[in-house]
Protein backbone atom coordinates (compact mmCIF):
# COMPACT_ATOMS: atom_id res chain seq x y z
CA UNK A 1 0.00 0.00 0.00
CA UNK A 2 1.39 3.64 -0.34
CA UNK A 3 2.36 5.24 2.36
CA UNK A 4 2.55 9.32 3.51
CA UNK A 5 3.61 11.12 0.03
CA UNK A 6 6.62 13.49 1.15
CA UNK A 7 6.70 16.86 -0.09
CA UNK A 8 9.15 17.32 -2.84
CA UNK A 9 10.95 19.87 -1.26
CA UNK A 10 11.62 17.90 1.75
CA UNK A 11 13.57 15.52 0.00
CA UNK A 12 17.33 15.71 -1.03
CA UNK A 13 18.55 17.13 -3.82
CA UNK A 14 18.90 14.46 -6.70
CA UNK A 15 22.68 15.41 -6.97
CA UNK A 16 23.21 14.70 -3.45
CA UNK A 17 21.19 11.76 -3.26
CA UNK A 18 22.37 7.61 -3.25
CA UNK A 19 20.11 4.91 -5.82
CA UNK A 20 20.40 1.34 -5.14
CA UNK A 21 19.79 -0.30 -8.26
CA UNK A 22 18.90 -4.29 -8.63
CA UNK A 23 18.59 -6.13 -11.87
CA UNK A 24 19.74 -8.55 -13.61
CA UNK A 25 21.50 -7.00 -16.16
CA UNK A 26 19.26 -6.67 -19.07
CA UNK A 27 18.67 -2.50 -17.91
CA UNK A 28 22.11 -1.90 -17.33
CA UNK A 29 22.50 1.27 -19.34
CA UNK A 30 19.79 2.45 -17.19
CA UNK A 31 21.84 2.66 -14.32
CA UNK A 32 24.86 4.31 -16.28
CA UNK A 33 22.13 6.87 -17.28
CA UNK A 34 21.11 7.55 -13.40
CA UNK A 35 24.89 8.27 -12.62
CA UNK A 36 24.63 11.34 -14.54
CA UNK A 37 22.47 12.77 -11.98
CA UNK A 38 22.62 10.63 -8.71
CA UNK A 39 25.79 11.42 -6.52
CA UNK A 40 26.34 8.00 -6.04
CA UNK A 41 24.69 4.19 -7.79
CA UNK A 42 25.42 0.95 -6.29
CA UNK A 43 24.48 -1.70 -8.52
CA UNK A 44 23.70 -5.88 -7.23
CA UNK A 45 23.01 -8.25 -10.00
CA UNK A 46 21.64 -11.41 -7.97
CA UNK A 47 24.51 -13.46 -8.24
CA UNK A 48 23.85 -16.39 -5.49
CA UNK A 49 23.88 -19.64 -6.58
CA UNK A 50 25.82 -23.56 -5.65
CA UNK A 51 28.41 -22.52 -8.04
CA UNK A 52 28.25 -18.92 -8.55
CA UNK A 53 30.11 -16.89 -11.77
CA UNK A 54 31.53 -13.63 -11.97
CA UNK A 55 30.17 -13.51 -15.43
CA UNK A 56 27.22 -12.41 -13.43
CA UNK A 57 28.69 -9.25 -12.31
CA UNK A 58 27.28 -7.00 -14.81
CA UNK A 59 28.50 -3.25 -14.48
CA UNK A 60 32.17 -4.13 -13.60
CA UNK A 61 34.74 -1.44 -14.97
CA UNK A 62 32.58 1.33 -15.43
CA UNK A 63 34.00 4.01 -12.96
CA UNK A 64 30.13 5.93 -12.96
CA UNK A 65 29.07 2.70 -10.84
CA UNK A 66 29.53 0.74 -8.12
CA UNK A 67 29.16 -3.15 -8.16
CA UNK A 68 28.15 -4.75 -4.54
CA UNK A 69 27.40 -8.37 -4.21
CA UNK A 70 24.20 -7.80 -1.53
CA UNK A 71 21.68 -5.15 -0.90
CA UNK A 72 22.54 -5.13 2.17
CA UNK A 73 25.72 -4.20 3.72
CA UNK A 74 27.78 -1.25 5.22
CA UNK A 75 26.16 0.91 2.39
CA UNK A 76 22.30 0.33 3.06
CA UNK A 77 21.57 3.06 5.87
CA UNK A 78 23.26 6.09 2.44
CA UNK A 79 20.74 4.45 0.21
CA UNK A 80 17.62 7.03 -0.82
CA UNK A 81 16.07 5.15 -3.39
CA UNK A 82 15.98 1.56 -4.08
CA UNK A 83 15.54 0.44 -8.19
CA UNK A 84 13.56 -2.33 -9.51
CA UNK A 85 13.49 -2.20 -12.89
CA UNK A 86 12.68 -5.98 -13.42
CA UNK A 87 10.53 -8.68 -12.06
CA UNK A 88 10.97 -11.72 -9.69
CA UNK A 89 11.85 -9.61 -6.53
CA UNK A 90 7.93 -8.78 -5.52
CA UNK A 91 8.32 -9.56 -2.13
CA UNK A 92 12.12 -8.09 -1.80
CA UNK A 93 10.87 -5.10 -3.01
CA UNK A 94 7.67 -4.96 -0.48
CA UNK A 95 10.09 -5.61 2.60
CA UNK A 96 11.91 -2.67 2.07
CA UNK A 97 8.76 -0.61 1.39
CA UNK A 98 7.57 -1.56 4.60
CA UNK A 99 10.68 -0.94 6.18
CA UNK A 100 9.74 2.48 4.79
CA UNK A 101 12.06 2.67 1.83
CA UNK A 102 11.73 4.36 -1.23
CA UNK A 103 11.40 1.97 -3.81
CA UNK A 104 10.95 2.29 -7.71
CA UNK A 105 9.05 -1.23 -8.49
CA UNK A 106 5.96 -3.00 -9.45
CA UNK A 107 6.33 -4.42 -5.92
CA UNK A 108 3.73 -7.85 -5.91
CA UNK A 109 1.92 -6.25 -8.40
CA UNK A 110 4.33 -8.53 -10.71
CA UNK A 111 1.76 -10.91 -10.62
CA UNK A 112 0.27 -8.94 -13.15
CA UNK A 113 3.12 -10.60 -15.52
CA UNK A 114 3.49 -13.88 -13.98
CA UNK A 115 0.30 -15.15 -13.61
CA UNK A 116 -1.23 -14.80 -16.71
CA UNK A 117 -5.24 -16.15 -15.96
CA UNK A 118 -5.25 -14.44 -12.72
CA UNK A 119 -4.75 -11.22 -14.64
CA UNK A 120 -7.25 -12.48 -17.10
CA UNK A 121 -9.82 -13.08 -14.12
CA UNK A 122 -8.73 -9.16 -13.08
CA UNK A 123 -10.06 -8.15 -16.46
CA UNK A 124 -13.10 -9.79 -16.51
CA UNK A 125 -13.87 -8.23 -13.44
CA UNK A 126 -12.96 -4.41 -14.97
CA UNK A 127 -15.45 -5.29 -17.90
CA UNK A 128 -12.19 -5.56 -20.08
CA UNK A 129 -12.39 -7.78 -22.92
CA UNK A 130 -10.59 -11.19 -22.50
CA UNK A 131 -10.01 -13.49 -25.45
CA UNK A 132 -9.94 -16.94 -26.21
CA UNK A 133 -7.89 -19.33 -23.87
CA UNK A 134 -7.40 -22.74 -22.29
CA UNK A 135 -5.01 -23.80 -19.35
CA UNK A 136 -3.74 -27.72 -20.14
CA UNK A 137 -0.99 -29.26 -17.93
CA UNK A 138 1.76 -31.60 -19.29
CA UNK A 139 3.32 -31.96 -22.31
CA UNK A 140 0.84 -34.91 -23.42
CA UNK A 141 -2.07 -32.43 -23.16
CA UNK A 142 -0.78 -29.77 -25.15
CA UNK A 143 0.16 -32.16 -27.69
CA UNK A 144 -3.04 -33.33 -27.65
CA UNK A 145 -5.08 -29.53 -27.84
CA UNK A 146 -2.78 -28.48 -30.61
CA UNK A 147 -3.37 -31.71 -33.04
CA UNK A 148 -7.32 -31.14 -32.44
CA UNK A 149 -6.94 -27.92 -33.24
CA UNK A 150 -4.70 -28.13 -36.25
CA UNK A 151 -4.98 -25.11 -39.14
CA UNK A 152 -6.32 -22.72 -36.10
CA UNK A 153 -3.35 -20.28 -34.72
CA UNK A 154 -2.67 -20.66 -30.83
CA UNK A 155 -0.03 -18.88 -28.96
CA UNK A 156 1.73 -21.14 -26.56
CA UNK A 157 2.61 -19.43 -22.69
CA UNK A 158 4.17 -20.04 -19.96
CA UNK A 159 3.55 -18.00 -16.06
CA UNK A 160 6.69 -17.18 -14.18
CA UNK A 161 9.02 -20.12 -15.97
CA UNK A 162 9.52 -18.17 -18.95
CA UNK A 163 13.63 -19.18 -19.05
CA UNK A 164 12.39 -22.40 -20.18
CA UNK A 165 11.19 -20.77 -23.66
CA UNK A 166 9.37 -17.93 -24.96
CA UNK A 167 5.96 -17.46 -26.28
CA UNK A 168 5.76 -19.08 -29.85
CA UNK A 169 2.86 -19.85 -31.96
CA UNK A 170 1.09 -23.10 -33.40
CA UNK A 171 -0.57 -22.93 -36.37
CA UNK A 172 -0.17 -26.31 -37.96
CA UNK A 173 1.12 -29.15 -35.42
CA UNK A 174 3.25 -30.67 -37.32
CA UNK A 175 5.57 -27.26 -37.99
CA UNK A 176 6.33 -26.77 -34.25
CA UNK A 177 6.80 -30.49 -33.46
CA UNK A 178 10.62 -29.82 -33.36
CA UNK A 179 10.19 -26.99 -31.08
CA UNK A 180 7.47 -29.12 -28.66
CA UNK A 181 10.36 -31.94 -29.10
CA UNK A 182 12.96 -29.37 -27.62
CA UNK A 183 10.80 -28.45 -24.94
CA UNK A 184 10.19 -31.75 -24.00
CA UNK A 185 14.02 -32.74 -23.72
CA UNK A 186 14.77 -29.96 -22.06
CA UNK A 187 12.20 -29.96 -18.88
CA UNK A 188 12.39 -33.87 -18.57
CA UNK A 189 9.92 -35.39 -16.38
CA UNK A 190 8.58 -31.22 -15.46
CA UNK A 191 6.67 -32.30 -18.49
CA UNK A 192 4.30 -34.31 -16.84
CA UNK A 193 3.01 -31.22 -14.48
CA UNK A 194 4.38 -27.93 -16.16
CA UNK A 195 1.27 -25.90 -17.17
CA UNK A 196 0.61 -24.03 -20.00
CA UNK A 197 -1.34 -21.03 -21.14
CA UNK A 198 -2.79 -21.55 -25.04
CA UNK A 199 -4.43 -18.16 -26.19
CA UNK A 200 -6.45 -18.08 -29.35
CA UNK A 201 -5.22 -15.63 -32.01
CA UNK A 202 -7.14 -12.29 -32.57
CA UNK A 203 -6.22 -11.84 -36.39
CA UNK A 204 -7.24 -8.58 -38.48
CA UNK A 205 -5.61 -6.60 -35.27
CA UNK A 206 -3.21 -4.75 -34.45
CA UNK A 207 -1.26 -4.40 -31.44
CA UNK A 208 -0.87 -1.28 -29.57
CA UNK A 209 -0.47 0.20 -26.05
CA UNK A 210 1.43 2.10 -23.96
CA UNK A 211 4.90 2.49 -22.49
CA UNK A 212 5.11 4.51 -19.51
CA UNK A 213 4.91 3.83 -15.68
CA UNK A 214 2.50 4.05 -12.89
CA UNK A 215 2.27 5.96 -9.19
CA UNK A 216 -0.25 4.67 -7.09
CA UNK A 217 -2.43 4.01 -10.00
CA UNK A 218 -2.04 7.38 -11.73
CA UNK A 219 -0.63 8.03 -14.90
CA UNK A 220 1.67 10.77 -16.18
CA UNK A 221 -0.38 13.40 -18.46
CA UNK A 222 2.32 13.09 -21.03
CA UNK A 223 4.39 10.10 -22.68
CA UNK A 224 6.52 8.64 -25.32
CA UNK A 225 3.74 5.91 -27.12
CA UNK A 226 4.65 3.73 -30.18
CA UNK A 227 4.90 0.82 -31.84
CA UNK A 228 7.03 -2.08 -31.94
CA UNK A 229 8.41 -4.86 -33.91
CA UNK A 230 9.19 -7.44 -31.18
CA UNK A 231 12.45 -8.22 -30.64
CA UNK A 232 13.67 -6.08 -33.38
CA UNK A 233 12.68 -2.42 -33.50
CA UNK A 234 10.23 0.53 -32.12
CA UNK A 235 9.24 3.78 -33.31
CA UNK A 236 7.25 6.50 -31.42
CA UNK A 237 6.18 10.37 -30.70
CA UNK A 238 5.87 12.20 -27.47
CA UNK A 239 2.01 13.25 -26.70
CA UNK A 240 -0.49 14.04 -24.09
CA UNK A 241 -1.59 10.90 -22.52
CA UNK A 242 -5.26 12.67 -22.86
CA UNK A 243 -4.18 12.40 -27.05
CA UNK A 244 -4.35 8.59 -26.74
CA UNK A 245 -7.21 6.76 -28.25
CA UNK A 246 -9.61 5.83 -25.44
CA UNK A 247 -9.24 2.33 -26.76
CA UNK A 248 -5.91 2.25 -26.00
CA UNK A 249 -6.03 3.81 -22.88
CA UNK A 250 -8.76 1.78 -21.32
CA UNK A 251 -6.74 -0.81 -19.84
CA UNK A 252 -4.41 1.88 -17.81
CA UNK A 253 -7.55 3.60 -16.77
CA UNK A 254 -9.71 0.80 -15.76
CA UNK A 255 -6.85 -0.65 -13.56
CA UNK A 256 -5.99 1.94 -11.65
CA UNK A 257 -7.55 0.47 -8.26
CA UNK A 258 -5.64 -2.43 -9.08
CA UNK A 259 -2.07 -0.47 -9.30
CA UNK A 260 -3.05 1.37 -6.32
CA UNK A 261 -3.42 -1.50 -4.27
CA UNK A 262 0.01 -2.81 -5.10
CA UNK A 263 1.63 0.60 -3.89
CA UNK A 264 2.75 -0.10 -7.69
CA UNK A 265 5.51 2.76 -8.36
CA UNK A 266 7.06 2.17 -11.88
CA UNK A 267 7.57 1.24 -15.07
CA UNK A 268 4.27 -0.59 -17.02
CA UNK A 269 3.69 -1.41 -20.50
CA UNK A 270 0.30 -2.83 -22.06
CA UNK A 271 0.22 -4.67 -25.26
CA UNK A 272 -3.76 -4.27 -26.61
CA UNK A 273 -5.04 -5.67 -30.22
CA UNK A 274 -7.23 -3.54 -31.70
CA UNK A 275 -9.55 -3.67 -34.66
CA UNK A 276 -12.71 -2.39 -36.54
CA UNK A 277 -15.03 -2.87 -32.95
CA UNK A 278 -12.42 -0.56 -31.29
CA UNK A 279 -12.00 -3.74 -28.39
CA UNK A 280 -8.95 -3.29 -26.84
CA UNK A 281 -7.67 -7.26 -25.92
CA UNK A 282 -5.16 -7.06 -23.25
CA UNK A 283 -2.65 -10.09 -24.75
CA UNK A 284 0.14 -9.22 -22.11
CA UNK A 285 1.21 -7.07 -19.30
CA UNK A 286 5.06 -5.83 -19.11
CA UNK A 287 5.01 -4.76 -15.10
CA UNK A 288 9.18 -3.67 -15.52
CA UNK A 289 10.93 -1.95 -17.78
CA UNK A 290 10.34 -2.69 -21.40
CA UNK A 291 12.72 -3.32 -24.36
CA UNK A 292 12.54 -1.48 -26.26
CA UNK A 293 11.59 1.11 -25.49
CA UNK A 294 13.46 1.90 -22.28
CA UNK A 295 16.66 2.70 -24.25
CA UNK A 296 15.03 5.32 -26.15
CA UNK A 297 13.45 6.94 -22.55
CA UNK A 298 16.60 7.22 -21.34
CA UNK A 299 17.84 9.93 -24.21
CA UNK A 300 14.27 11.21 -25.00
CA UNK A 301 12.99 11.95 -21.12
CA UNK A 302 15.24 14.68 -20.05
CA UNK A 303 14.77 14.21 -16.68
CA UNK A 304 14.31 10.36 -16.75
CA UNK A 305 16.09 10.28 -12.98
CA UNK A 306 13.82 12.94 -11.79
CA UNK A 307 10.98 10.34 -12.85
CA UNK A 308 12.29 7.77 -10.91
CA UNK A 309 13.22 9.03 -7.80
CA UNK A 310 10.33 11.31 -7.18
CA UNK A 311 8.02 8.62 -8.53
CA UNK A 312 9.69 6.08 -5.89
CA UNK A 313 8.55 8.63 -2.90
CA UNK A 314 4.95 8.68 -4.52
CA UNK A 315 5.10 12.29 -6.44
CA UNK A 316 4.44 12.27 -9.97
CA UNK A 317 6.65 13.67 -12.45
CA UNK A 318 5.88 14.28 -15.59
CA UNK A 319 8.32 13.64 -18.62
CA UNK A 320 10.01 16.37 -20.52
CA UNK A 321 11.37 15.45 -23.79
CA UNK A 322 13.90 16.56 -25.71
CA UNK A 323 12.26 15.31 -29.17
CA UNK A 324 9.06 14.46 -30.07
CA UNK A 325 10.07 11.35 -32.51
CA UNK A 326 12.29 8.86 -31.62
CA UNK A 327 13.51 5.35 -32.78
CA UNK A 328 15.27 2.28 -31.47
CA UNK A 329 16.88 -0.65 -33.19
CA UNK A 330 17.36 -3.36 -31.52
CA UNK A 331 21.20 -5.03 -31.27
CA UNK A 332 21.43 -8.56 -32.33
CA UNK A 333 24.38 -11.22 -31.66
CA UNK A 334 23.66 -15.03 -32.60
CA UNK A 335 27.37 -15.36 -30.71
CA UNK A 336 26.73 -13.47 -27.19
CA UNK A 337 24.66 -16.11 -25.57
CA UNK A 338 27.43 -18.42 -25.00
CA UNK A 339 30.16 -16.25 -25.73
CA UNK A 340 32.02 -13.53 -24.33
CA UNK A 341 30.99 -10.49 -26.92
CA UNK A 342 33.20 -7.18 -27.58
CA UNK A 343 31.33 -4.51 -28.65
CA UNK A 344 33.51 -1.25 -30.75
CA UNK A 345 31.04 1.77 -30.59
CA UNK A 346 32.78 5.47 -32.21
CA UNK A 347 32.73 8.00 -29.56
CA UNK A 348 30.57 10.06 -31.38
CA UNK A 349 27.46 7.56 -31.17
CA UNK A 350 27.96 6.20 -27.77
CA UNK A 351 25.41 8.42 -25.86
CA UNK A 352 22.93 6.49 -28.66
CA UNK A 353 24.16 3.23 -27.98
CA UNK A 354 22.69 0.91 -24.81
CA UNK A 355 23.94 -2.76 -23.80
CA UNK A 356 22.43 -5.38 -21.71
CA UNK A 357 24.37 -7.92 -19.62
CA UNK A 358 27.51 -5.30 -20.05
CA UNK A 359 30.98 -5.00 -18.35
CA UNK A 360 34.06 -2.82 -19.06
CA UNK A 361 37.43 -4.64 -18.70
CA UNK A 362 40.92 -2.27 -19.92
CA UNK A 363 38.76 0.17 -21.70
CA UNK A 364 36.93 -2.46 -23.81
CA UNK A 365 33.44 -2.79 -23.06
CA UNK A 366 31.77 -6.49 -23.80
CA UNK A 367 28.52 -8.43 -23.27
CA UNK A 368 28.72 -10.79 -20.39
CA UNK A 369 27.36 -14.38 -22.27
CA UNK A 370 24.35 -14.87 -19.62
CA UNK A 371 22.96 -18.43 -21.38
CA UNK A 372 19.81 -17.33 -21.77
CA UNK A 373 19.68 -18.05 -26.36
CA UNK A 374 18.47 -14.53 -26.70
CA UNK A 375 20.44 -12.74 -29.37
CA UNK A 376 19.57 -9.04 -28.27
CA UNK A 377 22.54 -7.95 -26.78
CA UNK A 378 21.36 -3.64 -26.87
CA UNK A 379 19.98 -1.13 -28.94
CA UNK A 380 20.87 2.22 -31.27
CA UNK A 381 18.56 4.93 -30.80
CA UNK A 382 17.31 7.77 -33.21
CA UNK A 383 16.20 11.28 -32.08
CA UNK A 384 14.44 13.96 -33.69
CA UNK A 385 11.62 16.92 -33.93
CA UNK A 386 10.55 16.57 -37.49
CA UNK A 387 9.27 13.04 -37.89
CA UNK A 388 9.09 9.64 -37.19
CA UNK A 389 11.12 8.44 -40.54
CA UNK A 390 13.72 11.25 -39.99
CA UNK A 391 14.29 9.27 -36.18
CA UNK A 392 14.85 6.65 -38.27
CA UNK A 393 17.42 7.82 -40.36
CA UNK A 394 18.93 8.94 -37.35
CA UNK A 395 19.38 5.90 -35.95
CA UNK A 396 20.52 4.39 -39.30
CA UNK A 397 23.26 6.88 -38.84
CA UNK A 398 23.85 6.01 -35.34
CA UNK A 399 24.34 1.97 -36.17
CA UNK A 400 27.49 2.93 -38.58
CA UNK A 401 29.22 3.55 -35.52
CA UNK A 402 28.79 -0.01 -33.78
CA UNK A 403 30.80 -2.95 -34.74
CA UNK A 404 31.64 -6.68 -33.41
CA UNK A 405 31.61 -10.38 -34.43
CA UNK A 406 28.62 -11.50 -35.50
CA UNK A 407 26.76 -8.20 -34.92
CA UNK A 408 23.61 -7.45 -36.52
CA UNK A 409 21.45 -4.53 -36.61
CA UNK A 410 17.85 -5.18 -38.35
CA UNK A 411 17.60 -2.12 -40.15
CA UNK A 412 14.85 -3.35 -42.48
CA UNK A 413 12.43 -4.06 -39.10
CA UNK A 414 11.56 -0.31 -39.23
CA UNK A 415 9.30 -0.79 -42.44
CA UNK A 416 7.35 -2.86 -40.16
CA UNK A 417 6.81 -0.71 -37.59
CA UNK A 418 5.82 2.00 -40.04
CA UNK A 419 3.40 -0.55 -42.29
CA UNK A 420 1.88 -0.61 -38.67
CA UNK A 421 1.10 3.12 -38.35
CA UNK A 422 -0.53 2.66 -41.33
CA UNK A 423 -2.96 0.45 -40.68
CA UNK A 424 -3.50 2.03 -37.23
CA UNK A 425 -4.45 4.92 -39.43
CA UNK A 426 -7.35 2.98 -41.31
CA UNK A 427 -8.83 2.56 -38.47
CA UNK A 428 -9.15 5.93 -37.53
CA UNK A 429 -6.56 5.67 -35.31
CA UNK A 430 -4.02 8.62 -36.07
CA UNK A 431 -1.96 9.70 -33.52
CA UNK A 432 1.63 9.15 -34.59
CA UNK A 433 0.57 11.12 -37.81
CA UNK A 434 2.57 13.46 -38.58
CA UNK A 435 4.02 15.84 -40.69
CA UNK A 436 6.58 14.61 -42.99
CA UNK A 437 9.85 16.56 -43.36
CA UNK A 438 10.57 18.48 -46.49
C-alpha cells in the first residue's frame, strides 16, 4: 500500500542523493544513465547460486558505478532510493517498502506478468475484454489440444518459468513439433506437471499500447507511445496521454484500483489488439521496464532520474522530452549467448548506444554471455523533432558507428513498424501522424 507522500521539497537534492539499483543485467545502461544525476549508484546483480560466476557481475569497470554483491551491507543506511526495474523480486521489493524505503518497483503487483489467468480473471472483473484461452498441464495435453486444433493459430505461454522458452505460436502441429520436441528434452519429467497457457489468435488486429509507468495508479499526463516490432525495433512520438485513443487507454484507466493497491511505483507497459469494434484485448502485461523502449526513454525523457526518484517517494513527475520522434533498433548477436561479446562503438554515437548484460574490462566494453539463447545484446537509438522516418534515419546513422563479431542490426524491421502506423491509421486511429519533413 502507499504510504505518507513526502513533499518534494523535503527531499534531497537528486545530486546529493544515493540509488540502489537491482537487476539482472538486461537495464544496465539504465543505471549508467542515473549516474549522470545521482551522486552515487550501487548496482547488485543477484549473483547467489551452488556454483556462482563472476560472469554475473554485470557493471564491472565502469567508474560511474559501483558493483556490490548484496543489498545489504555497510552501504544500506546512504541508500535514498531503491531500483527495480525488473521482475521476480515482488516480495524483496515490499520488505523494504515496509521498512519504509523508497522503492521504484511493481512491488507484488508482478503478478500482473506472472500469472497470466489471474490477470485475465482481473479483467473480466474491470469489464475488459478477454479473449480466447485454455489452461492444459503436461506436455501430453498440449500435444493433444494443438493436433485437435490443427490449421487454427494458438499462442503457446508459460507463467513465471519463462527461461524455459518464450511465447511461440502453433498454427499447424506438425511445424512446431521440433520446437514441442525441444521443450520436451529440455524440462524432462517437469513435463508431466508444467502448465501451459494456449491463447487463441485475434487476427485482423493490431497491437498497440502504452509504455510509460505508474504511481499509485495514476498516470503521467504526457508520454513517449509507439509501436514495436518485437524483438527487433520501435518507433514513437511524445504526446499528451489525454491524445491517446480511449481504446488504447482503457486498460491503464480501468486498472488503476488495481495499481493502487500494489503501492505499484514504476515502469508498465500494455500490449492491446485492436480492430474495426475498437476492443482493446489485453494479450500481455510488461510490469518492468520494457525493451525497447526503455533505451530510447533514457535519451528522449530529459529528466528520466527525476521520474524515478520522485516517482519512488509517490510524487508524480511528468516527462520532458527533448524530441518528439524517436527510434530504437534493436542489437542482435547469434554469438553473445554463449560467448564472451566485444562490442567497438565510435565515440561520437555512444550516448545512442545501450547494452544489456555489459561489463568494461581495460577500456573495452563487452557483453557478459548470460545463457539465456536470446540474441539481443542492446539497442541504437534515433532522435528527432521533425518526424518519425527522420528518427529513423537517425538511428541508421547512429548503427554505422557499432561494430563486433557476429553483430547485426535489423535495419529493415523499421518498415514494419511504419506498415503498422498505417494500418492504425485505417482505423481511424491517427496519432503518430505526422508531418513529414521536407
Amino acid at each position: 500500500m502507499a504510504t505518507d507522500i513526502p513533499r518534494k521539497e523535503d527531499l534531497k537534492d537528486i545530486s546529493d542523493a544515493v540509488c540502489m539499483f537491482v537487476d539482472h543485467g538486461l537495464f544496465i545502461s539504465q543505471a549508467l544513465r542515473l549516474a549522470q544525476d545521482f551522486k552515487k549508484v550501487y548496482v547488485y546483480t543477484p549473483w547467489e547460486t551452488a556454483f556462482p560466476k563472476m560472469t554475473s557481475q554485470v557493471g564491472l569497470g565502469y567508474d560511474e558505478l559501483e558493483v556490490v554483491d548484496s543489498i545489504f551491507g555497510p552501504w544500506f543506511s546512504e541508500i535514498d532510493v531503491f531500483v527495480f526495474p525488473d521482475i521476480n523480486s515482488g516480495h524483496l521489493q515490499q520488505y523494504l517498502a515496509d521498512q519504509g524505503k523508497a522503492v521504484w518497483g511493481c512491488k507484488l503487483g508482478e503478478c500482473l506478468e506472472l500469472e497470466r489467468e489471474g490477470c485475465k480473471e482481473i479483467l473480466k472483473a474491470l469489464d475488459l475484454p478477454v479473449g480466447k484461452y485454455t489452461h492444459v498441464k503436461g506436455m501430453d495435453n498440449l500435444r493433444l489440444f494443438l493436433q485437435e486444433n490443427d490449421g487454427k493459430t494458438h499462442f503457446c505461454k508459460l507463467n513465471k518459468w519463462r527461461g524455459t522458452f518464450e511465447t511461440f505460436g502453433c498454427t499447424h502441429y506438425k511445424d512446431v513439433e521440433p520446437k514441442l520436441d525441444e521443450i520436451e528434452h529440455k524440462i524432462g519429467p517437469l513435463k508431466h506437471i508444467m502448465e501451459f497457457t494456449i491463447e487463441e489468435d485475434l487476427p485482423d488486429r493490431v497491437e498497440v499500447g502504452t509504455d510509460g509507468f505508474v504511481i499509485d495508479g495514476k498516470q503521467p499526463s504526457q508520454l513517449m507511445a509507439g509501436i514495436e516490432v518485437k524483438d527487433l525495433c520501435y518507433v514513437g512520438k511524445f504526446l499528451k496521454y489525454s491524445d491517446l485513443p480511449e481504446p488504447v487507454r482503457r486498460f491503464n484507466d480501468r486498472m488503476e484500483p488495481v495499481f493502487k493497491a500494489y503501492g505499484y511505483r514504476g515502469w508498465m507497459s500494455s500490449e492491446v489488439r485492436i480492430g474495426a469494434d475498437m476492443e482493446p484485448y489485453m494479450i500481455d502485461g510488461c510490469m518492468r521496464s520494457p525493451s525497447p523502449p526503455n533505451e530510447l526513454w533514457q535519451l528522449v525523457y530529459s529528466n528520466f532520474s527525476e521520474i524515478i526518484y520522485y516517482g519512488a517517494h509517490g510524487i508524480m513527475v511528468d516527462p520532458e522530452p527533448t524530441a518528439t520522434y524517436g527510434a530504437e533498433i534493436l542489437i542482435h548477436s547469434s554469438w553473445a549467448s554463449g560467448n564472451w561479446q566485444p562490442v567497438n562503438i565510435e565515440p561520437e554515437v555512444r550516448e545512442f548506444v545501450k547494452l544489456r548484460n555489459s561489463m568494461k574490462i581495460k577500456g573495452r566494453e563487452y557483453i557478459s554471455p548470460m545463457g539465456d539463447g536470446l540474441p539481443e545484446i542492446g539497442a541504437v537509438v534515433g532522435l528527432s523533432n521533425k518526424s518519425i522516418e527522420d528518427a529513423i534515419d537517425q538511428a541508421f546513422k547512429n548503427a554505422e558507428g557499432v561494430s563486433g563479431y557476429y553483430i547485426d542490426i535489423p535495419k529493415a524491421s523499421t518498415e514494419t513498424a511504419l506498415e503498422q502506423i498505417e494500418k492504425l491509421e485505417e482505423l481511424g486511429l491517427n496519432y503518430f501522424k505526422d508531418e513529414k519533413s521536407e
